[in-house]
C-alpha atoms as a PDB file:
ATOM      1  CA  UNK A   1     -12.118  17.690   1.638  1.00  0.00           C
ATOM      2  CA  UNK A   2      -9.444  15.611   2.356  1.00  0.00           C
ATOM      3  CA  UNK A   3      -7.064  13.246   0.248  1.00  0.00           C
ATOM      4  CA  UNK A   4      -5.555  10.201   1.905  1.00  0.00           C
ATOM      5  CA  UNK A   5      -2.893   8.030   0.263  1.00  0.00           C
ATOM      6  CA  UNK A   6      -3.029   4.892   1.115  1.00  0.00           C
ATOM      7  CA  UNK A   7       0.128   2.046   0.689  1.00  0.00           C
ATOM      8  CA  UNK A   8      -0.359  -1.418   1.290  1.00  0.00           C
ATOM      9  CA  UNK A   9       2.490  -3.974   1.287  1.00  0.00           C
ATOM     10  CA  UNK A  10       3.357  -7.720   1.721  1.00  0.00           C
ATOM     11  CA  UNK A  11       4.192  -8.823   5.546  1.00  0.00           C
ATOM     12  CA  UNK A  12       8.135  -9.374   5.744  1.00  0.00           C
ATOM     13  CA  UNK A  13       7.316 -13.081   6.554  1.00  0.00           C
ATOM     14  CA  UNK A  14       5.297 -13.341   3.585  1.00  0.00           C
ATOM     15  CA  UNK A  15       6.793 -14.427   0.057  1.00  0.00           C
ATOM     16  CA  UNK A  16       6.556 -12.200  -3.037  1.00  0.00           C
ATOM     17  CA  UNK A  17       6.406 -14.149  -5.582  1.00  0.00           C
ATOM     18  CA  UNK A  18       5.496 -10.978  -8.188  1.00  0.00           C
ATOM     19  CA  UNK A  19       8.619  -9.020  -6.783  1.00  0.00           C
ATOM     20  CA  UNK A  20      10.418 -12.181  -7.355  1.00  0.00           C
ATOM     21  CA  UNK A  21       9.851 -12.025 -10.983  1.00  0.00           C
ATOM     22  CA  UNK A  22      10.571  -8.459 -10.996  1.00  0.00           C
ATOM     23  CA  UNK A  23      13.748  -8.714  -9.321  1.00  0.00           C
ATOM     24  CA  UNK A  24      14.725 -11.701 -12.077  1.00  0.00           C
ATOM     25  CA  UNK A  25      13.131  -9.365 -14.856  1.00  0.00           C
ATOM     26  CA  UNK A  26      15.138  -6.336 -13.586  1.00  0.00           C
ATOM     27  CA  UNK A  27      18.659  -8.778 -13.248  1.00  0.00           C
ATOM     28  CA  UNK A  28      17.884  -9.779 -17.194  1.00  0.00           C
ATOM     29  CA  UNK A  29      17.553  -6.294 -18.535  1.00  0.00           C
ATOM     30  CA  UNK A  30      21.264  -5.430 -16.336  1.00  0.00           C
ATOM     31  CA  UNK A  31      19.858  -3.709 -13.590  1.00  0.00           C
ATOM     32  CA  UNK A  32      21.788  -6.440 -10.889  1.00  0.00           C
ATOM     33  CA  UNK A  33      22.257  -3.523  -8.417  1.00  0.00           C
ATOM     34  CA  UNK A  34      18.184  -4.374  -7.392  1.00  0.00           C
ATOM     35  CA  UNK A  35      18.779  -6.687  -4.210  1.00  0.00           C
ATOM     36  CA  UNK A  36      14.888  -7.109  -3.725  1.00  0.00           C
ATOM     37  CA  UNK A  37      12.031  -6.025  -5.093  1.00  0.00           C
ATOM     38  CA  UNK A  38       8.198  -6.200  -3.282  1.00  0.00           C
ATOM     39  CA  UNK A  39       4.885  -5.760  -4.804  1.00  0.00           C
ATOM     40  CA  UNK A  40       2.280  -3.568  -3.203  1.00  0.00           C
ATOM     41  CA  UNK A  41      -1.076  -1.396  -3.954  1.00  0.00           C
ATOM     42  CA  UNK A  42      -0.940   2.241  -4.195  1.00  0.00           C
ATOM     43  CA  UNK A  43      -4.396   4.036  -3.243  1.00  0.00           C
ATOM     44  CA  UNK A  44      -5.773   7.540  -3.264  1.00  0.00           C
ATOM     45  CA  UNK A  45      -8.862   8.490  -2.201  1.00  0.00           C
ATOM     46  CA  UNK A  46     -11.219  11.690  -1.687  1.00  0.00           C
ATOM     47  CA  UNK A  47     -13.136  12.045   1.736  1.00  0.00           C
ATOM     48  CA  UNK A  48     -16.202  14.870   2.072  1.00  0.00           C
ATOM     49  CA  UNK A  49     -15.967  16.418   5.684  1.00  0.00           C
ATOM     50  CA  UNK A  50     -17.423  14.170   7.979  1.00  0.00           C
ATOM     51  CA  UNK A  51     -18.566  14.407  11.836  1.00  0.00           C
ATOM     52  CA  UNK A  52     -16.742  11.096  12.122  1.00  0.00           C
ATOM     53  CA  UNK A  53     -12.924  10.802  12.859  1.00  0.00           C
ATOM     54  CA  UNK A  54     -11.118  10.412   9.480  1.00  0.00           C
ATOM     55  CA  UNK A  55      -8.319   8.281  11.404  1.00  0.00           C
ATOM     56  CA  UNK A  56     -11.299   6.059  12.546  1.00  0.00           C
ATOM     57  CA  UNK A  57     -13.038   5.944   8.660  1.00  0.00           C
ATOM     58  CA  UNK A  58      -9.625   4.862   7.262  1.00  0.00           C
ATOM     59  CA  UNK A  59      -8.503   2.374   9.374  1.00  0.00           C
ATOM     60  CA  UNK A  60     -11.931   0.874   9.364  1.00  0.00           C
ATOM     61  CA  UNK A  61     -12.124   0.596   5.475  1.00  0.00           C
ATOM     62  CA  UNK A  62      -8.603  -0.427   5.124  1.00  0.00           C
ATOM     63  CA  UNK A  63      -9.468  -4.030   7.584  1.00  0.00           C
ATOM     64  CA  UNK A  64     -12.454  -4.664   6.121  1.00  0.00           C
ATOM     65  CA  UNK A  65     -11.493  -4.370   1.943  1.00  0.00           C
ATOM     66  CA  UNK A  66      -8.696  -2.415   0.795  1.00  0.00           C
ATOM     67  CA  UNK A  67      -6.159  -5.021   2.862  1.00  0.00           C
ATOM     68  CA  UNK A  68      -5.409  -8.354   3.791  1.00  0.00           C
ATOM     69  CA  UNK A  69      -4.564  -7.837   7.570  1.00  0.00           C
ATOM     70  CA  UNK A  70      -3.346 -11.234   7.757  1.00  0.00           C
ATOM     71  CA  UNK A  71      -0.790 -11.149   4.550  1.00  0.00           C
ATOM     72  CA  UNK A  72      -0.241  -7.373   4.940  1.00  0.00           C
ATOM     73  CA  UNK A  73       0.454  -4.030   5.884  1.00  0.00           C
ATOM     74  CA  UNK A  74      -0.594  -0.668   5.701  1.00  0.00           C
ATOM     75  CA  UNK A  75       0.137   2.619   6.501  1.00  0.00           C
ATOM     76  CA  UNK A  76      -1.635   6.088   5.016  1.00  0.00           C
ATOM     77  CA  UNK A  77      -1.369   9.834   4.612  1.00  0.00           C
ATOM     78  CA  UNK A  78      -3.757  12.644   5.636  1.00  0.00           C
ATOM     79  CA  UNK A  79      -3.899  15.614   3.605  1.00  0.00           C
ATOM     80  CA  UNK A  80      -6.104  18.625   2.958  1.00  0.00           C
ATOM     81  CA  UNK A  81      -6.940  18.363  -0.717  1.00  0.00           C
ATOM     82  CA  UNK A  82      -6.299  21.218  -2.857  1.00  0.00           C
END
């Protein structure tokens, strides 16, 4: 079995309004060393052995729900699950 971690982030070029708030939040409470703060999703997920290529499985479920290609990012980790 596998376990891939999956992170998926804002584009650069795309405005973060929820880190925004954050940020502001974060300035309030005294922390004014944050300089910026973006929101993302944090995913793990458990994959039975397969004949198909895990690369392939992950990539393909990642552009078609888990992200926004055009708004973000995403990169992942492979890992034998213990």
């Amino acid at each position: 079995m596998k376990k891939v971690r999956i992170y998926v982030t804002l584009r650069e070029s795309v405005l973060d309004p929820q880190g925004t708030a954050v940020k502001g939040s974060l300035h309030t409470m005294g922390y004014n060393e944050v300089a910026d703060v973006r929101i993302g999703k944090y995913l793990e997920l458990q994959i039975d052995p397969s004949e198909r290529d895990i690369d392939g499985i992950v990539k393909e479920m990642c552009e078609k729900l888990l992200a926004n290609t055009v708004i973000e990012d995403y990169r992942y980790e492979i890992e034998e699950a213990n």
